[in-house]
C-alpha atoms as a PDB file:
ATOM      1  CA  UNK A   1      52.375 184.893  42.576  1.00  0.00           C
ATOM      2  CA  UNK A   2      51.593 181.295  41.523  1.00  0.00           C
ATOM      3  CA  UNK A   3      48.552 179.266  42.406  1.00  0.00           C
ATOM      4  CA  UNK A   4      48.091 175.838  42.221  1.00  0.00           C
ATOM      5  CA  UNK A   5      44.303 174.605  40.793  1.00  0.00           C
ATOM      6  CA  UNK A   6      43.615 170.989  41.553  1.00  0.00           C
ATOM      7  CA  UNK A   7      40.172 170.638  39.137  1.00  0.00           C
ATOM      8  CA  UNK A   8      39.015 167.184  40.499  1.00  0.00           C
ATOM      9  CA  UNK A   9      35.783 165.421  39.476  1.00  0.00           C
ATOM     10  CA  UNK A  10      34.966 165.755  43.235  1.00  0.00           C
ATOM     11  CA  UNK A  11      36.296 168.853  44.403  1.00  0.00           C
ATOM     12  CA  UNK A  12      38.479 171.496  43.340  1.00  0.00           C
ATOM     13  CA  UNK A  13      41.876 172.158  45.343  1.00  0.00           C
ATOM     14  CA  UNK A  14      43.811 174.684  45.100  1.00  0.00           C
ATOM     15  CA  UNK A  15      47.239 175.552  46.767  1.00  0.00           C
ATOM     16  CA  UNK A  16      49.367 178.543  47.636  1.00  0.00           C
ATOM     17  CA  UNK A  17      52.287 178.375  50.566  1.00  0.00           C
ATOM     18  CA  UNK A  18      49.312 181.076  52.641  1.00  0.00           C
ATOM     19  CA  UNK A  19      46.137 180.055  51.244  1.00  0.00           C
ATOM     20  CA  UNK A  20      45.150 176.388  50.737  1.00  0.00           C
ATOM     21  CA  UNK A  21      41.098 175.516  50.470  1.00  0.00           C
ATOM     22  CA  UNK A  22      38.566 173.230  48.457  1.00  0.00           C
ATOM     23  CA  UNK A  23      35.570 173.692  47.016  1.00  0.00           C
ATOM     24  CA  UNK A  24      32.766 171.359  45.419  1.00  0.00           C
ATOM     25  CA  UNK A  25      33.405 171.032  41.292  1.00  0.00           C
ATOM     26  CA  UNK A  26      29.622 171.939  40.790  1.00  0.00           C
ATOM     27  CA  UNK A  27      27.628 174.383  38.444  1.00  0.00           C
ATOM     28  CA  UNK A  28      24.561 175.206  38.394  1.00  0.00           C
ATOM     29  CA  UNK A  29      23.024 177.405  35.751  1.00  0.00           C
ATOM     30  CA  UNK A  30      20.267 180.271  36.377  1.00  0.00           C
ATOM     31  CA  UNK A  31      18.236 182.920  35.310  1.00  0.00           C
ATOM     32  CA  UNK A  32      17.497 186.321  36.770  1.00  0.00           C
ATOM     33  CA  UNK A  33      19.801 188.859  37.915  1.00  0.00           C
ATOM     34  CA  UNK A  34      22.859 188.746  39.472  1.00  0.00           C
ATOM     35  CA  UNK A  35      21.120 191.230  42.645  1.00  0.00           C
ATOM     36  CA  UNK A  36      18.072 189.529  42.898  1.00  0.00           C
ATOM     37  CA  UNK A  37      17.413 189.120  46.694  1.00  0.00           C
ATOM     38  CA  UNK A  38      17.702 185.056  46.633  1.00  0.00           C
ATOM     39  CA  UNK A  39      20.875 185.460  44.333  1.00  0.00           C
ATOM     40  CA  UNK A  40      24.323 184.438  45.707  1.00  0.00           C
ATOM     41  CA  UNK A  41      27.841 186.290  45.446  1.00  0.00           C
ATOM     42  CA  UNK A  42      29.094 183.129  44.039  1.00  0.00           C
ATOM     43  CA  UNK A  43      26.832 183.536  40.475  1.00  0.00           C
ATOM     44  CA  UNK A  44      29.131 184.606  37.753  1.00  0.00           C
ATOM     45  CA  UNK A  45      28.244 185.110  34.101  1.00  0.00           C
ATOM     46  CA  UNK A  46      30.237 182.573  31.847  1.00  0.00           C
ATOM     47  CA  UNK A  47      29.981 182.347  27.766  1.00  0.00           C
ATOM     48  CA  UNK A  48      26.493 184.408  28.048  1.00  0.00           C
ATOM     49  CA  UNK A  49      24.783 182.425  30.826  1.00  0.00           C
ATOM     50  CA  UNK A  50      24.646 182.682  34.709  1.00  0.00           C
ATOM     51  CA  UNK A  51      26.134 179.794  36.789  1.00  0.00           C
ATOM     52  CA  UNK A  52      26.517 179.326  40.546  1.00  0.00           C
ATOM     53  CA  UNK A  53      29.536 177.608  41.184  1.00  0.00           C
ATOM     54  CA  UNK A  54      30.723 175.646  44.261  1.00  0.00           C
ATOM     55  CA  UNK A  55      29.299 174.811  47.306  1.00  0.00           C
ATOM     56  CA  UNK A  56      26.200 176.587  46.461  1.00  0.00           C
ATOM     57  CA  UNK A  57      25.117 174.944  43.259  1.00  0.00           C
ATOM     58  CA  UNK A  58      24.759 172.225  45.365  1.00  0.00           C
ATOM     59  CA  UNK A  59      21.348 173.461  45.990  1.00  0.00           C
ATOM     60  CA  UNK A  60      19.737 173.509  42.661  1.00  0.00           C
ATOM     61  CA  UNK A  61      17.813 170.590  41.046  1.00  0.00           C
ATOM     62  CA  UNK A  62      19.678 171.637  37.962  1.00  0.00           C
ATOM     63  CA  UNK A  63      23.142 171.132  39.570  1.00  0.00           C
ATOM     64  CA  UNK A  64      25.839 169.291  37.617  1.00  0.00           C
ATOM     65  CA  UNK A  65      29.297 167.762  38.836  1.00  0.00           C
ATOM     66  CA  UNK A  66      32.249 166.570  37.075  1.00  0.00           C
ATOM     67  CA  UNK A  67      31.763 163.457  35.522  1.00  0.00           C
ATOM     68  CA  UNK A  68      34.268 163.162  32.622  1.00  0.00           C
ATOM     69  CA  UNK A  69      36.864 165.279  31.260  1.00  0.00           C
ATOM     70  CA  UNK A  70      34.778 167.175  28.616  1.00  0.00           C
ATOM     71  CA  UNK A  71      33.579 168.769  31.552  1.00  0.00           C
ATOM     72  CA  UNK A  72      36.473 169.971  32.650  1.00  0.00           C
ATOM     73  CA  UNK A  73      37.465 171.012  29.722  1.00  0.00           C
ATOM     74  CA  UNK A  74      34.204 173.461  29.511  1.00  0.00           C
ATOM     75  CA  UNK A  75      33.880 174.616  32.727  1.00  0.00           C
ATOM     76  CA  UNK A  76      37.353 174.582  34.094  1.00  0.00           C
ATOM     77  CA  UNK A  77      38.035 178.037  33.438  1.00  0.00           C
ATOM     78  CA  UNK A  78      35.042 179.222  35.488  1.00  0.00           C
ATOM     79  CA  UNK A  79      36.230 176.973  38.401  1.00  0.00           C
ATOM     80  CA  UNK A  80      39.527 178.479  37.813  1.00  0.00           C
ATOM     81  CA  UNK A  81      37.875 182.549  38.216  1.00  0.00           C
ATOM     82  CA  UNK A  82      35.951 181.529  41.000  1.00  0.00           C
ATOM     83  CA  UNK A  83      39.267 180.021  42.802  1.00  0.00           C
ATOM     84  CA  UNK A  84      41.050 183.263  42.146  1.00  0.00           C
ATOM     85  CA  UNK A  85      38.392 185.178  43.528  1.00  0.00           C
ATOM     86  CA  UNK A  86      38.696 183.999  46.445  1.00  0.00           C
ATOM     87  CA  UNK A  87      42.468 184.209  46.900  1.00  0.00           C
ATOM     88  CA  UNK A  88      43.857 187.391  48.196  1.00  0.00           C
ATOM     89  CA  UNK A  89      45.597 188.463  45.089  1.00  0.00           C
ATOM     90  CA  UNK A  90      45.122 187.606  41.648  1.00  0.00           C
ATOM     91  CA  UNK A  91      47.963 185.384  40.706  1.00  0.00           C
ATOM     92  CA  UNK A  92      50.227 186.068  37.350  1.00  0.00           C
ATOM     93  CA  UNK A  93      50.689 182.125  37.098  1.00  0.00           C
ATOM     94  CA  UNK A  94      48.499 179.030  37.667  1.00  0.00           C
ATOM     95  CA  UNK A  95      49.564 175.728  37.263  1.00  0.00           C
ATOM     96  CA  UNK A  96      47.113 173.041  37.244  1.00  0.00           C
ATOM     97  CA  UNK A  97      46.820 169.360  35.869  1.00  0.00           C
ATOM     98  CA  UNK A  98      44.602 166.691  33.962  1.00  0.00           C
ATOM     99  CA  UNK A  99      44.294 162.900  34.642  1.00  0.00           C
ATOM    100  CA  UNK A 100      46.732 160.537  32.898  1.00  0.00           C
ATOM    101  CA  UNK A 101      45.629 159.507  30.361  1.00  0.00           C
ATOM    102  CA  UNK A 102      44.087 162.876  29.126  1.00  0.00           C
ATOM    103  CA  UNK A 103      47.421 165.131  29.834  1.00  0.00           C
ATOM    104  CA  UNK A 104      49.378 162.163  27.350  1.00  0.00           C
ATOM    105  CA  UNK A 105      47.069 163.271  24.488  1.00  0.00           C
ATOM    106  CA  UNK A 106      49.623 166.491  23.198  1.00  0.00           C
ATOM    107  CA  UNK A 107      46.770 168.484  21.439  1.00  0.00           C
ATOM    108  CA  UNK A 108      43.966 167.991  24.528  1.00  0.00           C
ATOM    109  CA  UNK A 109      46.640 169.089  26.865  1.00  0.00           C
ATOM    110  CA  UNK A 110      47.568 172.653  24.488  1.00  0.00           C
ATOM    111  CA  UNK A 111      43.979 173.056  24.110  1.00  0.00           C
ATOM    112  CA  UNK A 112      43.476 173.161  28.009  1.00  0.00           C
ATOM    113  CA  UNK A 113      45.651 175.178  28.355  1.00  0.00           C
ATOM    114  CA  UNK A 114      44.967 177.709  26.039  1.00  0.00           C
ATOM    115  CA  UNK A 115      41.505 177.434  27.378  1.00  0.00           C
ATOM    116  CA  UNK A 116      42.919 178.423  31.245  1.00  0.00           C
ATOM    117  CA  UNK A 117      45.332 181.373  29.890  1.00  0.00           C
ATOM    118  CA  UNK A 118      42.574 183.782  29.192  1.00  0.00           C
ATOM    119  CA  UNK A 119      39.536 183.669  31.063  1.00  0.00           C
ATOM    120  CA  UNK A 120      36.554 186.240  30.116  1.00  0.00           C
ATOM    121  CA  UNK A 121      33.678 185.846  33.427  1.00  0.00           C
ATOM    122  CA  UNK A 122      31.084 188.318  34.247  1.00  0.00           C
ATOM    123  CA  UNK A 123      32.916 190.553  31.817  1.00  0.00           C
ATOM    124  CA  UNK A 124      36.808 190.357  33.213  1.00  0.00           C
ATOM    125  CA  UNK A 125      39.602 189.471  31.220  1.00  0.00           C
ATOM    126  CA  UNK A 126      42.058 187.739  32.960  1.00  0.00           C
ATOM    127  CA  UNK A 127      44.970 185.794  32.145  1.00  0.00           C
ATOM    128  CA  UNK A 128      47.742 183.838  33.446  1.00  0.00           C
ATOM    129  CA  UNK A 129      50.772 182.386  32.501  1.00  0.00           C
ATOM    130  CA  UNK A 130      49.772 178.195  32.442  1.00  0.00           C
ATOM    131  CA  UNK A 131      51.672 175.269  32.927  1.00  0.00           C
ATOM    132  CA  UNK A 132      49.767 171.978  32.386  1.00  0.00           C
ATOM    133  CA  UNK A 133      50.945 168.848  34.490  1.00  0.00           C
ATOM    134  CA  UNK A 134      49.695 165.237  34.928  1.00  0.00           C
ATOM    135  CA  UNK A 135      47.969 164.165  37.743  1.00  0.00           C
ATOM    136  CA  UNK A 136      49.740 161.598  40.020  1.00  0.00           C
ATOM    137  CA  UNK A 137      53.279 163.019  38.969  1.00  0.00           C
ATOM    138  CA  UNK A 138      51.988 165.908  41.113  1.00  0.00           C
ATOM    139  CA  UNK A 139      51.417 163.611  44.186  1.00  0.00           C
ATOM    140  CA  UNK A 140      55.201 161.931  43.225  1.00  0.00           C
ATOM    141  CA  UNK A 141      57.112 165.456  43.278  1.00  0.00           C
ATOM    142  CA  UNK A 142      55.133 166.340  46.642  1.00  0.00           C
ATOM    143  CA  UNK A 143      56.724 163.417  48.212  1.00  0.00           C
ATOM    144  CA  UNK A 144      60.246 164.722  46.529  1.00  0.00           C
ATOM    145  CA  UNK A 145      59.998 168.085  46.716  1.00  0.00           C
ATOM    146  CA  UNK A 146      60.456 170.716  49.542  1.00  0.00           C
ATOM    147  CA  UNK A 147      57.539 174.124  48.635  1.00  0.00           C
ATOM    148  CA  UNK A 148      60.994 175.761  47.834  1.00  0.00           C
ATOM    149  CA  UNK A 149      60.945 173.308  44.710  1.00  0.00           C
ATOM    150  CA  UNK A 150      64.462 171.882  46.130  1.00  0.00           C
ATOM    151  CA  UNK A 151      64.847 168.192  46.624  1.00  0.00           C
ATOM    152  CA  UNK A 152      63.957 166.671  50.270  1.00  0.00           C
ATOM    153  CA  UNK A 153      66.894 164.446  50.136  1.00  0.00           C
ATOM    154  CA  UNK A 154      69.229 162.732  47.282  1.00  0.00           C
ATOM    155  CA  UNK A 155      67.432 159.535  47.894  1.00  0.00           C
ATOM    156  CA  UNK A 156      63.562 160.461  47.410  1.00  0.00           C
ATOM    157  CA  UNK A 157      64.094 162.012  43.994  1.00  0.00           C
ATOM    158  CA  UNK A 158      65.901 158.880  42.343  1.00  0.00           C
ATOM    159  CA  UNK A 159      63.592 156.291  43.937  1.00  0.00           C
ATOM    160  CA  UNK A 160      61.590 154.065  42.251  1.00  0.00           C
ATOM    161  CA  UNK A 161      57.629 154.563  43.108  1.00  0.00           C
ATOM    162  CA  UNK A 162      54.146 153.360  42.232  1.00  0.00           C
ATOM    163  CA  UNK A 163      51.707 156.492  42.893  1.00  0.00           C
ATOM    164  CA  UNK A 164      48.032 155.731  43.665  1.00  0.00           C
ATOM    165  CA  UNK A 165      45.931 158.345  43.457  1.00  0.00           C
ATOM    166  CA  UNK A 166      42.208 157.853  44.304  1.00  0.00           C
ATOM    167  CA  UNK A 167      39.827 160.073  43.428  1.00  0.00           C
ATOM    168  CA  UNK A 168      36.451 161.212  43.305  1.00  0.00           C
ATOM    169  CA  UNK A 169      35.840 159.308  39.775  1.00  0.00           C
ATOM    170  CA  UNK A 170      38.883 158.150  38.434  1.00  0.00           C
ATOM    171  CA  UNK A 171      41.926 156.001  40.163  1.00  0.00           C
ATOM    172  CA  UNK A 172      45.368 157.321  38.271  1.00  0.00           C
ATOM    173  CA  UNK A 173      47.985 154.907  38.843  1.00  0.00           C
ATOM    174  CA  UNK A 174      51.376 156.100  37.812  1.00  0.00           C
ATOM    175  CA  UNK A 175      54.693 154.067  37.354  1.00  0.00           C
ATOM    176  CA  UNK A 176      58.098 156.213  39.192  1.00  0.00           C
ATOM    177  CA  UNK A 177      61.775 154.812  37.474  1.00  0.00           C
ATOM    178  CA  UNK A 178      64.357 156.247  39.018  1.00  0.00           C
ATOM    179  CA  UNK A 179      62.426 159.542  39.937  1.00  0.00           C
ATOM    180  CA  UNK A 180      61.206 160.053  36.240  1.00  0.00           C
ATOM    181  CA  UNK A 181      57.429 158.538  35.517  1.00  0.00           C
ATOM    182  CA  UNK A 182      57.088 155.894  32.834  1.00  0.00           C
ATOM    183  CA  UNK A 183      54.224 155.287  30.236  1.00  0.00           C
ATOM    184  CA  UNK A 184      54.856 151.452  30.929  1.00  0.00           C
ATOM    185  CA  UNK A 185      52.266 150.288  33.780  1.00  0.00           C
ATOM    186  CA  UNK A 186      50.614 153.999  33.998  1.00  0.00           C
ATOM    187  CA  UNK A 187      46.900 154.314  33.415  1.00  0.00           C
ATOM    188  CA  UNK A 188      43.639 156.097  34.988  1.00  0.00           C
ATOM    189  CA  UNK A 189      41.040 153.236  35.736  1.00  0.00           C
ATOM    190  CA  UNK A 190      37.726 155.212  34.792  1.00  0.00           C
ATOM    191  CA  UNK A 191      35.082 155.154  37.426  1.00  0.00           C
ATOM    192  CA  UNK A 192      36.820 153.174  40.078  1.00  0.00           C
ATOM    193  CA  UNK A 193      37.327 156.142  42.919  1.00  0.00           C
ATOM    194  CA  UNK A 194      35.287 157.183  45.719  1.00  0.00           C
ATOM    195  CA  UNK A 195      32.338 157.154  43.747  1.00  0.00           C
ATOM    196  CA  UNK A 196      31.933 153.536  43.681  1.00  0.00           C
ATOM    197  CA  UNK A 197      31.414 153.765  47.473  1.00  0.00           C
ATOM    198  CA  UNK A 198      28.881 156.985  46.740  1.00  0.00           C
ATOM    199  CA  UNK A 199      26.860 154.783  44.809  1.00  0.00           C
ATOM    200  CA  UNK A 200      26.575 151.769  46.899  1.00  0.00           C
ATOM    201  CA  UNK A 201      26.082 154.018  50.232  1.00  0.00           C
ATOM    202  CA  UNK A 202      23.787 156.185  48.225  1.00  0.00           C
ATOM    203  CA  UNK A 203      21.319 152.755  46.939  1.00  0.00           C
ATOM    204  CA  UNK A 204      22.267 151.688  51.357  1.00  0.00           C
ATOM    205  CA  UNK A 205      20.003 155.370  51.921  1.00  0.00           C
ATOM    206  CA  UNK A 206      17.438 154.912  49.220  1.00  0.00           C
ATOM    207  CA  UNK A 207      16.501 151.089  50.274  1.00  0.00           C
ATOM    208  CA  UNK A 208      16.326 151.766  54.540  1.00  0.00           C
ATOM    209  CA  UNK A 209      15.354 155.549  54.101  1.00  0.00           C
ATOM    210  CA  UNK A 210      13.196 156.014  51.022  1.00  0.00           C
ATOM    211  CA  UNK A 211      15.631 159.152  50.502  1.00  0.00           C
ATOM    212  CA  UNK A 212      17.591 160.301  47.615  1.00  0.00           C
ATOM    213  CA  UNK A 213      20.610 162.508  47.778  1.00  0.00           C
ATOM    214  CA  UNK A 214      22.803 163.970  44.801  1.00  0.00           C
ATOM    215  CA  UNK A 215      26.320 162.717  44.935  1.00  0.00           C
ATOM    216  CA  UNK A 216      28.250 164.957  46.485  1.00  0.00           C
ATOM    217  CA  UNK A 217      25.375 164.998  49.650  1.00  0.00           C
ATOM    218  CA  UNK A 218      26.199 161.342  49.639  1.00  0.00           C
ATOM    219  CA  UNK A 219      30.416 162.556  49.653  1.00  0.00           C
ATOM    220  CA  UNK A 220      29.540 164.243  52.506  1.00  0.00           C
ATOM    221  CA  UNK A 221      27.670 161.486  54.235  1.00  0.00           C
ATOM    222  CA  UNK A 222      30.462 159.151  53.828  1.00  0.00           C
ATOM    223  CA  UNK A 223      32.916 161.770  55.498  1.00  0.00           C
ATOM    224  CA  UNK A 224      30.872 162.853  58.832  1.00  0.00           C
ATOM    225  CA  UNK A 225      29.275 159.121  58.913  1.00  0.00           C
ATOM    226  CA  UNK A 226      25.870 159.914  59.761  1.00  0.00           C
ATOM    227  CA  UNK A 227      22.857 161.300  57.866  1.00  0.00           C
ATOM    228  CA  UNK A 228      20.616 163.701  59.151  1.00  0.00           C
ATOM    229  CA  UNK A 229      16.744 163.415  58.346  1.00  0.00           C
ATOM    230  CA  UNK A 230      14.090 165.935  59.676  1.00  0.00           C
ATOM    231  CA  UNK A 231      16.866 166.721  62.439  1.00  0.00           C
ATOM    232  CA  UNK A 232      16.939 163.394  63.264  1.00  0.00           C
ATOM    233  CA  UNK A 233      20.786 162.004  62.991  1.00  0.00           C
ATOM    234  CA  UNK A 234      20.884 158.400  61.890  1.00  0.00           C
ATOM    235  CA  UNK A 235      24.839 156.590  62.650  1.00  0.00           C
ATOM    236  CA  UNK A 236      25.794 155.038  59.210  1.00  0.00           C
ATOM    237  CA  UNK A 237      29.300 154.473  60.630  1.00  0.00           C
ATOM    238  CA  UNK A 238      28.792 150.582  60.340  1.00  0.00           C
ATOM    239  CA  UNK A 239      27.636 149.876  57.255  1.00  0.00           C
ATOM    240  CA  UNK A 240      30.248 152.713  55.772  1.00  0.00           C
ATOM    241  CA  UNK A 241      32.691 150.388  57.894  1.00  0.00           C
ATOM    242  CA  UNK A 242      31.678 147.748  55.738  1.00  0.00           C
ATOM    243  CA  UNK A 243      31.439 149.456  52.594  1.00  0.00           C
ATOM    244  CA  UNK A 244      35.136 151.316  52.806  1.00  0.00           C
ATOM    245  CA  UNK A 245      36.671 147.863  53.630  1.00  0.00           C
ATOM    246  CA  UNK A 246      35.359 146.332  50.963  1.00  0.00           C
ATOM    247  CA  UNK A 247      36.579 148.829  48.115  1.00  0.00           C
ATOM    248  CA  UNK A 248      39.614 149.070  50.041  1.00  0.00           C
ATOM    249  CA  UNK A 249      40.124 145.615  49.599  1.00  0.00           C
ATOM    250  CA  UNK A 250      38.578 145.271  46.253  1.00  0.00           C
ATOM    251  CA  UNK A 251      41.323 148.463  44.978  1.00  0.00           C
ATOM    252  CA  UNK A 252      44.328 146.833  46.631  1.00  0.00           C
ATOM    253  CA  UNK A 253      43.717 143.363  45.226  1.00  0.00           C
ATOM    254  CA  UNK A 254      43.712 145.163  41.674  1.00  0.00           C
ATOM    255  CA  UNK A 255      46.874 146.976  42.365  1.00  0.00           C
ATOM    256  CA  UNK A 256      48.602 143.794  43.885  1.00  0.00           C
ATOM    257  CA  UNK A 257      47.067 141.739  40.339  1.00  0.00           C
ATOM    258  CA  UNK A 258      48.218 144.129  38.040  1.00  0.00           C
ATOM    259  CA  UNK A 259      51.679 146.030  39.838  1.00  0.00           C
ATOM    260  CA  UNK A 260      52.815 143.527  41.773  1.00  0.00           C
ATOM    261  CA  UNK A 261      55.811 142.635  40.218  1.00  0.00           C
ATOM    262  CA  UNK A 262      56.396 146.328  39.818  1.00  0.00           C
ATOM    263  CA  UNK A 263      56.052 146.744  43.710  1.00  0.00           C
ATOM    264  CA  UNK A 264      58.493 144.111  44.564  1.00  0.00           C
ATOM    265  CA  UNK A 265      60.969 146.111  43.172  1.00  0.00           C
ATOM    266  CA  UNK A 266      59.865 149.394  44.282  1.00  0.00           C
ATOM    267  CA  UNK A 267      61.173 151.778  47.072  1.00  0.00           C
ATOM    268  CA  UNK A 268      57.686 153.311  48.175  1.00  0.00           C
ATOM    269  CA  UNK A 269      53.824 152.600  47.575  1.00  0.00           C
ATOM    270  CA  UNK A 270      52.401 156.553  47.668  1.00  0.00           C
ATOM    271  CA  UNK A 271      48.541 157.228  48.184  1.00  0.00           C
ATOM    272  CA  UNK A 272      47.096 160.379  47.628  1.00  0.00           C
ATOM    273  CA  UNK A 273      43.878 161.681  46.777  1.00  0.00           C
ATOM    274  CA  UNK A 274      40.891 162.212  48.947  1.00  0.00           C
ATOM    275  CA  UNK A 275      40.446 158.474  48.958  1.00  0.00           C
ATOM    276  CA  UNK A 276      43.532 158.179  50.724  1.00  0.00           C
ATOM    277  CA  UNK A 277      42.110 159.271  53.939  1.00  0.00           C
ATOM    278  CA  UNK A 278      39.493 155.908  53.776  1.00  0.00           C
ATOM    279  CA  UNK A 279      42.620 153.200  52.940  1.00  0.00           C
ATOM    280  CA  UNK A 280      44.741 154.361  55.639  1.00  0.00           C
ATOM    281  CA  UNK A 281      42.736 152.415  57.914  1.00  0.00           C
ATOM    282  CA  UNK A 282      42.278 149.207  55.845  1.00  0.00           C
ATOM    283  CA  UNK A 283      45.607 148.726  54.980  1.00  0.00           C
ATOM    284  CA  UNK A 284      47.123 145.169  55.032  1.00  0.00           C
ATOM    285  CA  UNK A 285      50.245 144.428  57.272  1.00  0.00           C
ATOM    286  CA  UNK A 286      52.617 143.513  54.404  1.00  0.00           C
ATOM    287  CA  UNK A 287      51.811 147.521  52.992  1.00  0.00           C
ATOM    288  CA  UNK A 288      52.065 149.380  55.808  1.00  0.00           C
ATOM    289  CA  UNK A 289      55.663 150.117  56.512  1.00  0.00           C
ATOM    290  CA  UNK A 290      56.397 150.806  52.462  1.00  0.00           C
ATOM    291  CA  UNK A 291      53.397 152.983  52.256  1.00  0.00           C
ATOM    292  CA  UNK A 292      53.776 156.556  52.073  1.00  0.00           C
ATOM    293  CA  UNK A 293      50.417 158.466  52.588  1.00  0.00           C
ATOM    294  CA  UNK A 294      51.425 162.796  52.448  1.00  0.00           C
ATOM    295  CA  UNK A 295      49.230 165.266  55.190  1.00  0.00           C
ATOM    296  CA  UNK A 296      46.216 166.630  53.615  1.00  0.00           C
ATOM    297  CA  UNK A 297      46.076 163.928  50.696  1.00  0.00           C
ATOM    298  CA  UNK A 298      43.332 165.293  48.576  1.00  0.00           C
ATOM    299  CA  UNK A 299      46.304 168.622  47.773  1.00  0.00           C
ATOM    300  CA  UNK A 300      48.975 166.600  47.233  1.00  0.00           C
ATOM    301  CA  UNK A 301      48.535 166.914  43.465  1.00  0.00           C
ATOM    302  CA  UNK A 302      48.130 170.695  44.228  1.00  0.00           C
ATOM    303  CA  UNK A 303      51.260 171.044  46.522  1.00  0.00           C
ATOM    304  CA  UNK A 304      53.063 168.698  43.493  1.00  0.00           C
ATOM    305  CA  UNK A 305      52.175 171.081  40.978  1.00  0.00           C
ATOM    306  CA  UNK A 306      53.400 174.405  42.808  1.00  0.00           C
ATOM    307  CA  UNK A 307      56.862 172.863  43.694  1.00  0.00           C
ATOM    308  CA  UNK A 308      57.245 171.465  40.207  1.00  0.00           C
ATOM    309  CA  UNK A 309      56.987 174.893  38.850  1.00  0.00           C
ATOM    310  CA  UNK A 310      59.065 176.519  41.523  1.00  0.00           C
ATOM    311  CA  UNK A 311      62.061 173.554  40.874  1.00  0.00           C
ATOM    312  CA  UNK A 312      61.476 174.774  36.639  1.00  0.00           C
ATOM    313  CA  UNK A 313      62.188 178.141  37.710  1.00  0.00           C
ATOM    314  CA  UNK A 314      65.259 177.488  39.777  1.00  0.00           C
ATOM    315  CA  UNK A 315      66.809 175.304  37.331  1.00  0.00           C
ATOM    316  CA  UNK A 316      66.855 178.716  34.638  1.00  0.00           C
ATOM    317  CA  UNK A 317      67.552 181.059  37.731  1.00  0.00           C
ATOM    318  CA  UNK A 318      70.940 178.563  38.025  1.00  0.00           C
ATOM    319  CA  UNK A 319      71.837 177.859  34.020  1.00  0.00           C
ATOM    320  CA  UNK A 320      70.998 181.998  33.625  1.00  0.00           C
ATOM    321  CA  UNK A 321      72.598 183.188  36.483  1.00  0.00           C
END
């Protein structure tokens, strides 16, 4: 069985052809015992300390969220056993994937994982066989690739493609020649996702409502468009209107400065990520017939991943038959 982990600095995605699901990228570490009546089936024991992970850590005052990649890199393998825990079967392979500009750095990419292959929580051992692949190529080989890892026409896997994928922190922008991704014109622009409209909706709260939220309250927020305050609901769908539009159009003027000439020659414009969902509906005239935006965005790099590894393995199945 393979899995597919999506480790995002929002949430954590992961993908199988029967179970897909998400889950906040959030740990929280605590004290006590793992039956103490308030406890939570979602505390593990990690590297001699207790965390709750997920949706849960939320909670605690203490809470911390993916921010930058040396955080992935130290608590991705709890993310990963809390994932697998709540699959149906423990999978013998995961494949998962780091931002750009991280997965290009050889020895940071080994490291991860080496760190992913053998995971020791709340006193299980288990491993997997890992296969490490860069975010936004995932997203590229979704839009290729059928979940049997076979091509969805001759056409999509030679074409030439900028991939934009937005997400919670980090905006990787990816450069497709020919169906293979260049270095030329590929980069991660650091702190430019969704998070830049967290910030602005979450200062939007503090001024008119004198209340603070953590970040990914504020995520939430921004996806239901209201706020809720002493069971009082409170319509923010206007001035999230406002804010959307104008990262929307602040994101796509940046593409258009720096890839346009790129574009012009391009078959397909693909947006992925969470964010994709928000510049669907801001998306200028001249865009939106060479825009390709997949089902279920925020897994595309997920769904990628799994049919990358599943076109690997039919390659040797055909030069071993």
């Amino acid at each position: 069985m393979i899995v597919a982990i999506d480790i995002g600095f929002g949430d954590t995605k992961v993908f199988t052809p029967r179970e897909t699901f998400k889950f906040p990228s959030a740990i929280a570490p605590v004290q006590g015992l793992k039956d103490d009546f308030f406890s939570s089936a979602d505390i593990y024991e990690y590297q001699g300390r207790m965390f709750v992970v997920g949706e849960q850590a939320l909670m605690y005052k203490n809470c911390f969220c993916t921010r930058s990649t040396e955080f992935v890199f130290r608590y991705a393998p709890i993310l990963l056993y809390s994932a697998v825990k709540k699959l149906s079967a423990i999978p013998r392979e995961v494949v998962t994937g780091l931002p750009l500009n991280t997965f290009l750095d050889r020895a940071k990419r080994d490291e991860f994982g080496k760190k992913m292959a053998r995971l020791v929580v709340n006193g299980e051992v288990l491993t997997f066989d890992v296969s490490v692949f860069a975010e936004g190529h995932g997203i590229f080989v979704d839009y290729a690739l059928d979940e049997k890892g076979e091509p969805v026409d001759r056409e999509r896997i030679r074409e030439t493609a900028l991939v934009i994928d937005i997400g919670f922190f980090t905006v990787d922008v990816l450069t497709i020649t020919q169906g293979f991704p260049t270095r030329e014109g590929s980069t991660t622009l650091e702190g430019d996702g969704i998070s830049k409209i967290c910030e602005r909706l979450s200062d939007y709260i503090q001024k008119n409502y004198s209340f603070t939220l953590r970040e990914q309250a504020v995520k939430d927020v921004l996806l239901e468009r209201k706020l809720s305050i002493y069971g009082s609901e409170k319509d923010l769908s206007g001035i999230i209107e406002e804010i959307v539009s104008e990262y929307v159009e602040w994101l796509l003027q940046e593409v258009q400065g720096r890839w346009d000439d790129f574009l012009k020659r391009a078959d397909r414009l693909i947006i992925a990520g969470g964010g994709a969902y928000y510049v669907k509906e801001f998306l200028p005239e001249k865009y939106r017939g060479f825009v390709f935006i997949p089902e279920s965005p925020e897994y595309s790099n997920a769904r990628g991943f799994y049919k990358f590894l599943r076109a690997q393995k039919n390659e040797k199945a055909h030069s071993n038959p």
